[in-house]
Every structure is written in C-alpha cells, then in structure tokens.
C-alpha atoms as a PDB file:
ATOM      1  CA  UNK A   1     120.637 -67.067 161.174  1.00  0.00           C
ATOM      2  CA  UNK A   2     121.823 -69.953 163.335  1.00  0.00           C
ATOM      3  CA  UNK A   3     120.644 -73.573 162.861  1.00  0.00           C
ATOM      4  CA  UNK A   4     118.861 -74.406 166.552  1.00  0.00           C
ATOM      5  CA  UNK A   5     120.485 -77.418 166.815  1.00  0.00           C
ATOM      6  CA  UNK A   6     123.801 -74.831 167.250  1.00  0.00           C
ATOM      7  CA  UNK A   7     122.201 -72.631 169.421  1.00  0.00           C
ATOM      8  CA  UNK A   8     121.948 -74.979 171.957  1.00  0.00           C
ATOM      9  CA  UNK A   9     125.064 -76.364 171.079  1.00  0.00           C
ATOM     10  CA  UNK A  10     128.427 -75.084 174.217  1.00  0.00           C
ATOM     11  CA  UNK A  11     131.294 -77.313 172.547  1.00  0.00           C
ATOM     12  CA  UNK A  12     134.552 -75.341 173.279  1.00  0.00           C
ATOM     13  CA  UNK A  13     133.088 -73.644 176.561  1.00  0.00           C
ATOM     14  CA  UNK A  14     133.720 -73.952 180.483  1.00  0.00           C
ATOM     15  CA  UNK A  15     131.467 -73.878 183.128  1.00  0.00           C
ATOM     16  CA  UNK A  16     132.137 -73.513 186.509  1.00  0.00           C
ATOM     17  CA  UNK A  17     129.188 -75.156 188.820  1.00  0.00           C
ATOM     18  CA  UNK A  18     129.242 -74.698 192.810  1.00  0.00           C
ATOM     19  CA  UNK A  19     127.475 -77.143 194.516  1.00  0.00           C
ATOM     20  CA  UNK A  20     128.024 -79.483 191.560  1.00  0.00           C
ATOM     21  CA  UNK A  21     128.945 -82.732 193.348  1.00  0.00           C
ATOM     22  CA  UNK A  22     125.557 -84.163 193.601  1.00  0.00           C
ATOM     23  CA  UNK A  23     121.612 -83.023 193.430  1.00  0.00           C
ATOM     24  CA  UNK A  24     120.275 -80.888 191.076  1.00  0.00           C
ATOM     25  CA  UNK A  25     123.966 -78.985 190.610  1.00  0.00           C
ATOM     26  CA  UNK A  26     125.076 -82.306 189.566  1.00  0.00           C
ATOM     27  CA  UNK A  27     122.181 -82.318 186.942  1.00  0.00           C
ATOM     28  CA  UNK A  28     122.566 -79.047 185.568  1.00  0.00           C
ATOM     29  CA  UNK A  29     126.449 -79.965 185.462  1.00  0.00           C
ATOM     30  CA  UNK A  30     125.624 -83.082 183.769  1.00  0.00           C
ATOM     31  CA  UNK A  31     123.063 -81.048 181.020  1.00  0.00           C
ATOM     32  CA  UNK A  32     125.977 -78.790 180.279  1.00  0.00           C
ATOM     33  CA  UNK A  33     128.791 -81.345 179.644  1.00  0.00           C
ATOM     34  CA  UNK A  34     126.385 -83.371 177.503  1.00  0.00           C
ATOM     35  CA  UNK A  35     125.775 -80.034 175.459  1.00  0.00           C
ATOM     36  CA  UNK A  36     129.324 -79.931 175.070  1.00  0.00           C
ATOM     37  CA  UNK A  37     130.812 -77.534 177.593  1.00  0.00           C
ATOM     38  CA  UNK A  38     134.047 -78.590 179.530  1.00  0.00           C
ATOM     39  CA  UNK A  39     132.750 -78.767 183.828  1.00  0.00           C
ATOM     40  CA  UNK A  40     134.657 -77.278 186.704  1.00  0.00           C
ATOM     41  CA  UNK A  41     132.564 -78.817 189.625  1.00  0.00           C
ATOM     42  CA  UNK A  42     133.095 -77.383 193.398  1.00  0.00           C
ATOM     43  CA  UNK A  43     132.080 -78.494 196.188  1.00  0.00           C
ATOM     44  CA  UNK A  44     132.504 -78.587 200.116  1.00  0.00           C
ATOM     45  CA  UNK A  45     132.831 -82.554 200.816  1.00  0.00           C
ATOM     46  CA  UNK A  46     135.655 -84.050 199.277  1.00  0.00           C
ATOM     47  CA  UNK A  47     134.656 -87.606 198.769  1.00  0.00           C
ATOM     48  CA  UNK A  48     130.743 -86.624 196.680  1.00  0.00           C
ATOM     49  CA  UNK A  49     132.957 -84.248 194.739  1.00  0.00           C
ATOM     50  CA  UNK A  50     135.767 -87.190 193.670  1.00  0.00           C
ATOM     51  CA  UNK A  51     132.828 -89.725 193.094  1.00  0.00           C
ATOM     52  CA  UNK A  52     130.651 -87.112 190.735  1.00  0.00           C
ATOM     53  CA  UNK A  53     133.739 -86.520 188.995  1.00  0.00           C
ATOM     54  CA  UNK A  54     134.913 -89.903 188.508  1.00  0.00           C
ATOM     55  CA  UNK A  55     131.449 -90.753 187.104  1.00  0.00           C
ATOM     56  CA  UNK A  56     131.486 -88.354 184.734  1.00  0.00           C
ATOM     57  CA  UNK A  57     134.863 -88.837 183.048  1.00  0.00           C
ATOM     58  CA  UNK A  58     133.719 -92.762 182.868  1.00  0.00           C
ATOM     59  CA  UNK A  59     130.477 -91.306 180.509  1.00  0.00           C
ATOM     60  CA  UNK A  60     133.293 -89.576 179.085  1.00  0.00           C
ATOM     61  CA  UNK A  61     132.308 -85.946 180.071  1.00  0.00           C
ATOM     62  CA  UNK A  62     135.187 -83.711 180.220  1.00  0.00           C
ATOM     63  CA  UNK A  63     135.046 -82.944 184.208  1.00  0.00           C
ATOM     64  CA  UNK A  64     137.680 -81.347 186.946  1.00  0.00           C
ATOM     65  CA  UNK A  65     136.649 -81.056 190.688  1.00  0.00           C
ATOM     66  CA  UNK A  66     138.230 -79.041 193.243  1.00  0.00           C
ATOM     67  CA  UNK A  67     137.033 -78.583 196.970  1.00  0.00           C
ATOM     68  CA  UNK A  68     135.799 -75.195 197.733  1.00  0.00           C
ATOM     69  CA  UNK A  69     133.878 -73.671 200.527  1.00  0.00           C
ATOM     70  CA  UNK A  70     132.062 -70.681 198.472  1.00  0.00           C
ATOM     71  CA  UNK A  71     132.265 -68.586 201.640  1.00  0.00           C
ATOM     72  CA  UNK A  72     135.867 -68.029 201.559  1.00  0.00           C
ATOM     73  CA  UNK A  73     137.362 -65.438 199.430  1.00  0.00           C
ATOM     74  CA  UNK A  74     141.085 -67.391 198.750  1.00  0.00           C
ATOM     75  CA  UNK A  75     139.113 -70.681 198.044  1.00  0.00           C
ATOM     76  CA  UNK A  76     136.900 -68.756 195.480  1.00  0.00           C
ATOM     77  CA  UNK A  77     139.837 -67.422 193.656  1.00  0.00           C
ATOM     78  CA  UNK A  78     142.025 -70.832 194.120  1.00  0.00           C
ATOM     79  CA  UNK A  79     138.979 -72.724 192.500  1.00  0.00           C
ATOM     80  CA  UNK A  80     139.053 -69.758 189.377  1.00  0.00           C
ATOM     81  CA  UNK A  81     142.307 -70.083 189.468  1.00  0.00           C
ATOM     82  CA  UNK A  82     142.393 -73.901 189.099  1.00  0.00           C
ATOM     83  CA  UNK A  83     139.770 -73.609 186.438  1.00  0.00           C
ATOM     84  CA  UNK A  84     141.809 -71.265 184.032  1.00  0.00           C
ATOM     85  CA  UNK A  85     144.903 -73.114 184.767  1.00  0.00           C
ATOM     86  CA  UNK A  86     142.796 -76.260 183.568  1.00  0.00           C
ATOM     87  CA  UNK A  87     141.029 -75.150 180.836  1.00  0.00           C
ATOM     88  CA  UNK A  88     142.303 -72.077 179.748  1.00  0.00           C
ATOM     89  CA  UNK A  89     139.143 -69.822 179.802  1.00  0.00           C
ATOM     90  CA  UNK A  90     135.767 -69.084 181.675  1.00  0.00           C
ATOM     91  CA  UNK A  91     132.758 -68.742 179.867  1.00  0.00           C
ATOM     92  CA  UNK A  92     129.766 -70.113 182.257  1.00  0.00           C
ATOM     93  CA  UNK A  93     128.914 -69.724 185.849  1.00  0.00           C
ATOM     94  CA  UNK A  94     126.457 -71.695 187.723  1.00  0.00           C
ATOM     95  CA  UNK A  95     125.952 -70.616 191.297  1.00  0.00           C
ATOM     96  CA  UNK A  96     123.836 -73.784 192.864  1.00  0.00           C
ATOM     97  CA  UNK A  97     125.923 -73.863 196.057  1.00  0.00           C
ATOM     98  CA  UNK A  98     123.316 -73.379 198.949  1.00  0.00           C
ATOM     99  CA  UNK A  99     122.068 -74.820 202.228  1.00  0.00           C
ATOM    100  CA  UNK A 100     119.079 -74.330 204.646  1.00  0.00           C
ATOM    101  CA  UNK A 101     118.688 -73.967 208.521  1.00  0.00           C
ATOM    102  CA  UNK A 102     114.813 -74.805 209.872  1.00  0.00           C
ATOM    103  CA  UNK A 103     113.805 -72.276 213.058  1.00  0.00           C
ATOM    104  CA  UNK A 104     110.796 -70.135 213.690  1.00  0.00           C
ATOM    105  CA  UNK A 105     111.856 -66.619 212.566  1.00  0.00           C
ATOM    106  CA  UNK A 106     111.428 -65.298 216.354  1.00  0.00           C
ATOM    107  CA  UNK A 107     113.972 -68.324 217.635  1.00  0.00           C
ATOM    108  CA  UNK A 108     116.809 -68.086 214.052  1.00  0.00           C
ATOM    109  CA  UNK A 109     119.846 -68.338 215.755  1.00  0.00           C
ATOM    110  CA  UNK A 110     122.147 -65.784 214.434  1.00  0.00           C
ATOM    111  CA  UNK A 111     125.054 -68.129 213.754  1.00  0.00           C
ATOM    112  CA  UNK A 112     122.982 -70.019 211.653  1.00  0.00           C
ATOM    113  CA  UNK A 113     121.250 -67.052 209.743  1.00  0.00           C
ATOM    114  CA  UNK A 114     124.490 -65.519 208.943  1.00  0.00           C
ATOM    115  CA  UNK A 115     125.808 -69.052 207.757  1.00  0.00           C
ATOM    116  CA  UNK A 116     123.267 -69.920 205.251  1.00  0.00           C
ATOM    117  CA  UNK A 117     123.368 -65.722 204.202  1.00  0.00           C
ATOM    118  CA  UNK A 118     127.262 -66.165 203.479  1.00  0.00           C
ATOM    119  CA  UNK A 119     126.922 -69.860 201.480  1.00  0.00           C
ATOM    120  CA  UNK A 120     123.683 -68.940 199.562  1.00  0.00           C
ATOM    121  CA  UNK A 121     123.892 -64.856 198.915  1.00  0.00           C
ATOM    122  CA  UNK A 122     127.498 -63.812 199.841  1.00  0.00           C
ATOM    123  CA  UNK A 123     129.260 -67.295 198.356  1.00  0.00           C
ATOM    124  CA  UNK A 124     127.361 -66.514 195.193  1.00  0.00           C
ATOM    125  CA  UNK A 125     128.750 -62.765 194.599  1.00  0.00           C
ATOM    126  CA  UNK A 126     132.207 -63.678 195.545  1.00  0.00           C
ATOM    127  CA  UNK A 127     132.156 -66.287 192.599  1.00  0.00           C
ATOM    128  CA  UNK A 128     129.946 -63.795 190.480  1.00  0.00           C
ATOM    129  CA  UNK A 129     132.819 -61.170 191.301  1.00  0.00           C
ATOM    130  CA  UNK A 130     135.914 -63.429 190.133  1.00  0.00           C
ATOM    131  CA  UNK A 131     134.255 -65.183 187.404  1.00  0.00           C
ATOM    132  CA  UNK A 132     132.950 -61.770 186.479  1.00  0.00           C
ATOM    133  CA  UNK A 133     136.126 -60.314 185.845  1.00  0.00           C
ATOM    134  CA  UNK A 134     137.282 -62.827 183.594  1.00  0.00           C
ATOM    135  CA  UNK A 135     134.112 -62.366 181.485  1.00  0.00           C
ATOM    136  CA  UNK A 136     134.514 -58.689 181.848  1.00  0.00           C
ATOM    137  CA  UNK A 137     138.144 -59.027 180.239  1.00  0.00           C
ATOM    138  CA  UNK A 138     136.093 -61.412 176.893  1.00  0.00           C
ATOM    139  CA  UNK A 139     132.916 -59.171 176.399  1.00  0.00           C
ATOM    140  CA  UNK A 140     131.036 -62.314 176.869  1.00  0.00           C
ATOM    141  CA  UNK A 141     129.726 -64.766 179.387  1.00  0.00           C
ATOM    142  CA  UNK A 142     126.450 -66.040 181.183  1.00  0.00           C
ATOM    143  CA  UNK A 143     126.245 -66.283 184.892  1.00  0.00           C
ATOM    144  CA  UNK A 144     123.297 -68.861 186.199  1.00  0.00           C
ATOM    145  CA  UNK A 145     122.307 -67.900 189.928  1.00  0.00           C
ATOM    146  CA  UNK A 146     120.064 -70.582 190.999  1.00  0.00           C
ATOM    147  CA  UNK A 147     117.293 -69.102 193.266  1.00  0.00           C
ATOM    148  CA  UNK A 148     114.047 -70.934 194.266  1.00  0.00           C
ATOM    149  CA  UNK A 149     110.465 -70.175 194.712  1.00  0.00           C
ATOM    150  CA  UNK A 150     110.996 -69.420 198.254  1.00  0.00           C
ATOM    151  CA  UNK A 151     112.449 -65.978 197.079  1.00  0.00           C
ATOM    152  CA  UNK A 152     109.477 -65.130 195.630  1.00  0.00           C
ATOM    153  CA  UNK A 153     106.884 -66.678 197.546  1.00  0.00           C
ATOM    154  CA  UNK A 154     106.130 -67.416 200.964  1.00  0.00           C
ATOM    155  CA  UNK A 155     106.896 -71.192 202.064  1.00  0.00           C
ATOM    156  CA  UNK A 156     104.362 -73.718 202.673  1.00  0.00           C
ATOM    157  CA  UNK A 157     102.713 -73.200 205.676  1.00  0.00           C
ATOM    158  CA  UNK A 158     103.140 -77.497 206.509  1.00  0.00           C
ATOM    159  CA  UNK A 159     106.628 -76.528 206.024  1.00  0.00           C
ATOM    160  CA  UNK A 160     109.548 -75.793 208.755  1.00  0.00           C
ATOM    161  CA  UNK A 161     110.253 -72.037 208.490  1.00  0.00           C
ATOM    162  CA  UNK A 162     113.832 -71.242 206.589  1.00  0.00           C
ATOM    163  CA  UNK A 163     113.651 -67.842 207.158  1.00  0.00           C
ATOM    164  CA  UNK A 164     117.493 -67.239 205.532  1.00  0.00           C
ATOM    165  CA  UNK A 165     117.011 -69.688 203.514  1.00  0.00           C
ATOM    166  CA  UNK A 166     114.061 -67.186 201.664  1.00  0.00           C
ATOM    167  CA  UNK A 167     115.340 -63.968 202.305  1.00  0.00           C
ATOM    168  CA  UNK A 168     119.124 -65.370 200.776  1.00  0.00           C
ATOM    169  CA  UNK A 169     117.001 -66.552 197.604  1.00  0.00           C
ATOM    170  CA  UNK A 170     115.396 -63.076 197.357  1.00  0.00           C
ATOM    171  CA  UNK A 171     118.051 -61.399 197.330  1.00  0.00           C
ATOM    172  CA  UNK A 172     120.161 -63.430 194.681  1.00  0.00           C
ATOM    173  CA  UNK A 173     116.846 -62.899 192.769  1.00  0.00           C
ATOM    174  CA  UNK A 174     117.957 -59.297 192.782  1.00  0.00           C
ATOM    175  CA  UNK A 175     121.498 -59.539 192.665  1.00  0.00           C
ATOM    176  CA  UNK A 176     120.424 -61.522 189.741  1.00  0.00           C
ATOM    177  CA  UNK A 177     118.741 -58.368 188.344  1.00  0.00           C
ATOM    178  CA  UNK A 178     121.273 -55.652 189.234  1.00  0.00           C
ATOM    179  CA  UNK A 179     124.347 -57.574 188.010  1.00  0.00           C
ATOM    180  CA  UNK A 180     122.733 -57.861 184.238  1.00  0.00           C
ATOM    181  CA  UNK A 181     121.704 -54.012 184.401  1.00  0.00           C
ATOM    182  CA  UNK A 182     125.555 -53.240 185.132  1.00  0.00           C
ATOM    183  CA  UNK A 183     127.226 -55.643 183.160  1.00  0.00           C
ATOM    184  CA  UNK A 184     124.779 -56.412 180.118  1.00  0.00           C
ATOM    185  CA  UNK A 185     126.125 -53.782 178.271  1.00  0.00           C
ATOM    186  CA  UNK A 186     129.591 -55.204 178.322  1.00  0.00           C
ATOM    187  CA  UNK A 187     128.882 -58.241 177.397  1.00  0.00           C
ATOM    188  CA  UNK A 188     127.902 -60.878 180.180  1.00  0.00           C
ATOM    189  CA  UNK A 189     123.935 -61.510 180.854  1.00  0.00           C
ATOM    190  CA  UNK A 190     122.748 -62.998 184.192  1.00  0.00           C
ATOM    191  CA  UNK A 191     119.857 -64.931 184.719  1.00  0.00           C
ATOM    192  CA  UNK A 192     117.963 -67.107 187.553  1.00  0.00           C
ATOM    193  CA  UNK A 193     116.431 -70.428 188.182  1.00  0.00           C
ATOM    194  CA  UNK A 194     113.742 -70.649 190.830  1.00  0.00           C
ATOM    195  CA  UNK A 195     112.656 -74.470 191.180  1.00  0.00           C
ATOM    196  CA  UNK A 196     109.916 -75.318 193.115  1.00  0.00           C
ATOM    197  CA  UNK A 197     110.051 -78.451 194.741  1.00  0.00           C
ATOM    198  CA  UNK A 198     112.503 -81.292 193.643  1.00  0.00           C
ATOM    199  CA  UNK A 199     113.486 -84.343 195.479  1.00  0.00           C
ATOM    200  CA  UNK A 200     116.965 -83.977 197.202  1.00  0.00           C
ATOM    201  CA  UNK A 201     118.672 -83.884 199.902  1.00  0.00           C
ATOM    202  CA  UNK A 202     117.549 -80.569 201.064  1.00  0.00           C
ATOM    203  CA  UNK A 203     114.500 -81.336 200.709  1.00  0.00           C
ATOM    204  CA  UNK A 204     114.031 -85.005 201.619  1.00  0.00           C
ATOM    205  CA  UNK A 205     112.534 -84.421 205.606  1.00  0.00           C
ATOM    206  CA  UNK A 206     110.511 -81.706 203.893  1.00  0.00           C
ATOM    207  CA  UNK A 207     108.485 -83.327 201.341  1.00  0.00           C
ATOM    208  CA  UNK A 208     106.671 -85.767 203.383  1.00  0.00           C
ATOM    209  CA  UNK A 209     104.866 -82.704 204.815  1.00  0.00           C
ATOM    210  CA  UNK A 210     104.153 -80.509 201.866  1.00  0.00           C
ATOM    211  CA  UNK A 211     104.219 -82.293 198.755  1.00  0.00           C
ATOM    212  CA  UNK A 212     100.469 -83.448 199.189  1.00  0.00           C
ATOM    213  CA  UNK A 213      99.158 -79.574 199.706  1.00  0.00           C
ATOM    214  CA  UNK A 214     101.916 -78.536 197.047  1.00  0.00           C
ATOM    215  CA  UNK A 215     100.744 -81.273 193.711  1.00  0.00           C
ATOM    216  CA  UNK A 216      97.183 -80.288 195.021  1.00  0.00           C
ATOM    217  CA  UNK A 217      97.628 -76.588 194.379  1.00  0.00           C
ATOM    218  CA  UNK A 218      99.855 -77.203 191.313  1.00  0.00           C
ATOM    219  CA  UNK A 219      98.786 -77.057 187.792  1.00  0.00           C
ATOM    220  CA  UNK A 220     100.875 -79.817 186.522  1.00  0.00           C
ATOM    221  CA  UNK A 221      99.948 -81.620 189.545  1.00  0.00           C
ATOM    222  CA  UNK A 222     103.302 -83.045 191.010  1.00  0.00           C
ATOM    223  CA  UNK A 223     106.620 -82.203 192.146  1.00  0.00           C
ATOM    224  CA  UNK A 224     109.812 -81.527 189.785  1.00  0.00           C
ATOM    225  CA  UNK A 225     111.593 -84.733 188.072  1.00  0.00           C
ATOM    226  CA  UNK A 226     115.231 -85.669 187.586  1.00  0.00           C
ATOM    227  CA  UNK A 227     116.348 -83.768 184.573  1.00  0.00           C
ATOM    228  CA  UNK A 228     113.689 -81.206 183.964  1.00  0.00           C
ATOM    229  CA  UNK A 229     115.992 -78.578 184.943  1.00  0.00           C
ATOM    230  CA  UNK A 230     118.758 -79.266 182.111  1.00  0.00           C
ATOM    231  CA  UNK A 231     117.026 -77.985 179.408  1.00  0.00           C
ATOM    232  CA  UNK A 232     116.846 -74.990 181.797  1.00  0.00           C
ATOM    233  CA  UNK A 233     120.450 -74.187 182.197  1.00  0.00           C
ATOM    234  CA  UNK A 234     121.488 -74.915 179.006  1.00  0.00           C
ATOM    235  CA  UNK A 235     119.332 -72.408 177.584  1.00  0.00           C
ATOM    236  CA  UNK A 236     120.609 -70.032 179.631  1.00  0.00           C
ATOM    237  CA  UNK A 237     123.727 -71.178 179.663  1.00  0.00           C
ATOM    238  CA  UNK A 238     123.556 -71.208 175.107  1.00  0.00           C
ATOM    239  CA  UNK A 239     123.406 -68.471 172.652  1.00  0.00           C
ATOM    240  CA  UNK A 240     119.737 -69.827 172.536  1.00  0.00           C
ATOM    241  CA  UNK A 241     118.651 -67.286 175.197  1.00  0.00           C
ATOM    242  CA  UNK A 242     121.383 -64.511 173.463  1.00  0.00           C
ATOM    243  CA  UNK A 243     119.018 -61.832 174.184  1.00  0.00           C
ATOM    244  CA  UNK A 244     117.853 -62.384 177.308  1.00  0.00           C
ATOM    245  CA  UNK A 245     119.666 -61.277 180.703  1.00  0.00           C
ATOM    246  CA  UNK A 246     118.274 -60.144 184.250  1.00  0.00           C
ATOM    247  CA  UNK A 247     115.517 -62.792 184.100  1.00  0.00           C
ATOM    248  CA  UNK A 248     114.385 -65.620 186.650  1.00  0.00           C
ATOM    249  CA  UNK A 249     112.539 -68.750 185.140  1.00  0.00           C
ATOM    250  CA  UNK A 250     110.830 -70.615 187.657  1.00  0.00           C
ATOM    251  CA  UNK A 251     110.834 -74.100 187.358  1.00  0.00           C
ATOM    252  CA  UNK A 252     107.528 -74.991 189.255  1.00  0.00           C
ATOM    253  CA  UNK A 253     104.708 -77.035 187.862  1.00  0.00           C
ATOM    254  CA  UNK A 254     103.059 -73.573 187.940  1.00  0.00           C
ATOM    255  CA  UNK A 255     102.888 -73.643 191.583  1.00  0.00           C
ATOM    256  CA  UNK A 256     103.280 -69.561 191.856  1.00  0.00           C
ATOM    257  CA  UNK A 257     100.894 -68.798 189.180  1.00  0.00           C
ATOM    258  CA  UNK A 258      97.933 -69.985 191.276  1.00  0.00           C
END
C-alpha cells in the first residue's frame, strides 16, 4: 500500500491545461507543477500566456506555453504535438478553457451561442479526442473537464442569463460521464470540477450582483478563495483518486446542497 504523501505525489508526469494563462486554470496549473508534474499551458492571448509562463519558470516550475484557440482542430493537434515534442509523453488533461456571453435566452444571438458552445463543449472534446489517443496508446491517464455549478443548477436569478454558458457546462458534465464509461476500462478515468463562484475575470461584473444572495444561501457562507481548487485537481489529477472516474466534485461552499 502506497505512503499518501506518494499518492498525491505527479513527479515525472505532464499536464496539458487550456485556459492556463491566468484565473483559476492558472491555479490548478500552478497546484499541479508544485505536485511535481511538468505544465503545458494554452491559451488564446499571447502576451497572459508568455507572462504566466515566465512566472512560473522564475518559481522554478517546469512550464511551456503555446497559443491555441481550443476551437480549431490543427491548433489542438499543433499544441499536442508541441507538448510531446517537449516533454516526451501525455499523462494529464485539464480542460479549463471557457468563456461566457450574457443575453436573455429569447434575444441569444446565435453567433454568440454557437461561440461559447465550440470554446466550452466542442474545444473540450477536440482536446479530450487527441490527448485521448495518446492515453489510449499508455493504458493510463486522467482527463480533468472543468464544469461549474451552472451545469447543474439554474443561475442566480440577480444574475445576467448565460444561457450557453449552462447548457455548454451540462453537457461537458456528461461528456464527462460518457467518456469514463468508454474509456475506463482501458485505462484513462475522467472526472469534473463544478466551482461555484470564484473571483475572476469571468466573473468580476457578476459578483457585485449575486454574491450577497449567494454567501446568504451558502453553508460555508462565502464565495470560493484563491487556491481552494488545487487540492481539487491534484487529486484527480494523482493516483490518490485511482479508483474513481466519471465523477463531478463541486467546489461550492455547499451552495447546491441547499
């Protein structure tokens, strides 16, 4: 039986995170490297991505970057491609990578539906695909799709309505679920984070409206903290959470529960 202290423990693996240049991908990134795995950040803007990287490497995590819109096909397999020329394997995928449009349901443009649908739901399978393979090849690997409570729940009603942004978090919660049924038995389990509210960017025109109503309602009482989802991924991401696969943890102050 395995010490804990190793369980937890990902020297000698790489992990791929999208969305990893800043926010709560660059925390989960960040929680990973300091567990030991080698990072593969992507990321749409350029200059975030080269600072978050150069940061890293300075507190002497081992980091890469490469730009990468998660909606194209070639970029997806460039940025695998990059990563195995890099490092020389694959082992972790985190699929953060994910944006919002506010409009009423009844007034959604279509452009914008079908944007955040390809960068949240679509982005996440094409890396899920690629990566998949490689892991496929092993017999081992953890994908990491990071949801939110919005694809479980209904938003706050204070809130602007993000009516892709919930249904695209649904359904990764059940891509989530489907892609562990298929390829559990060959070796790669996928899992889900669904955090409640956290400051960042996304969020920071948002929480001036809700986060009153939402700490009220909350059993912990508050909002989410910097660095209270690390310990999250890298369980998932560790042979801590070996036999668990098709699961979402929800990261919410216990929000959903009441």
């Amino acid at each position: 039986m395995a010490n804990v202290r190793n369980l937890f423990d990902l020297s000698g693996k790489v992990a791929l995170v999208t969305g990893g240049s800043r926010g709560l991908g660059r925390e989960m990134a960040e929680g990973l490297a300091e567990a030991g795995a080698s990072l593969m950040l992507v990321a749409r803007r350029e200059p975030w991505l080269t600072n978050t990287v150069t940061e890293m490497r300075a507190a002497g995590l081992a980091c890469e970057g490469m730009a990468c819109d998660v909606a194209d096909p070639a970029q997806v397999d460039a940025a695998v491609r990059r990563t195995l020329e890099v490092y020389g394997g694959l082992h972790i995928l985190v699929n953060n990578a994910g944006v919002a449009w506010g409009a009423p349901a009844e007034e959604m443009p279509l452009d914008k539906w079908q944007m955040v649908l390809d960068i949240n739901l679509t982005g996440a399978f094409l890396f899920a695909q690629r990566a998949g393979r490689i892991m496929l090849a092993r017999g081992d690997g953890a994908i990491i799709n990071v949801a939110s409570v919005a694809g479980l729940v209904g938003t706050e009603p204070a809130s602007p309505s993000t009516i892709g942004y919930t249904a695209s978090k649904g359904g990764l919660i059940s891509m989530t679920r489907e892609l562990a049924a298929r390829w559990g038995p060959r070796g790669i389990r996928v899992n889900a984070i669904a955090p409640g509210y956290f400051p960042s960017r996304m969020t920071e025109k948002v929480l001036p409206l809700v986060e009153k109503a939402y700490c009220e309602h909350t059993p912990l009482g508050r909002i989410g903290q910097p660095g209270e989802l690390k310990g999250v991924v890298v369980f998932l991401a560790s042979a801590a959470s070996a036999y668990i696969t098709g699961q979402t943890i929800v990261v919410d102050g216990g929000a959903t529960i009441v």
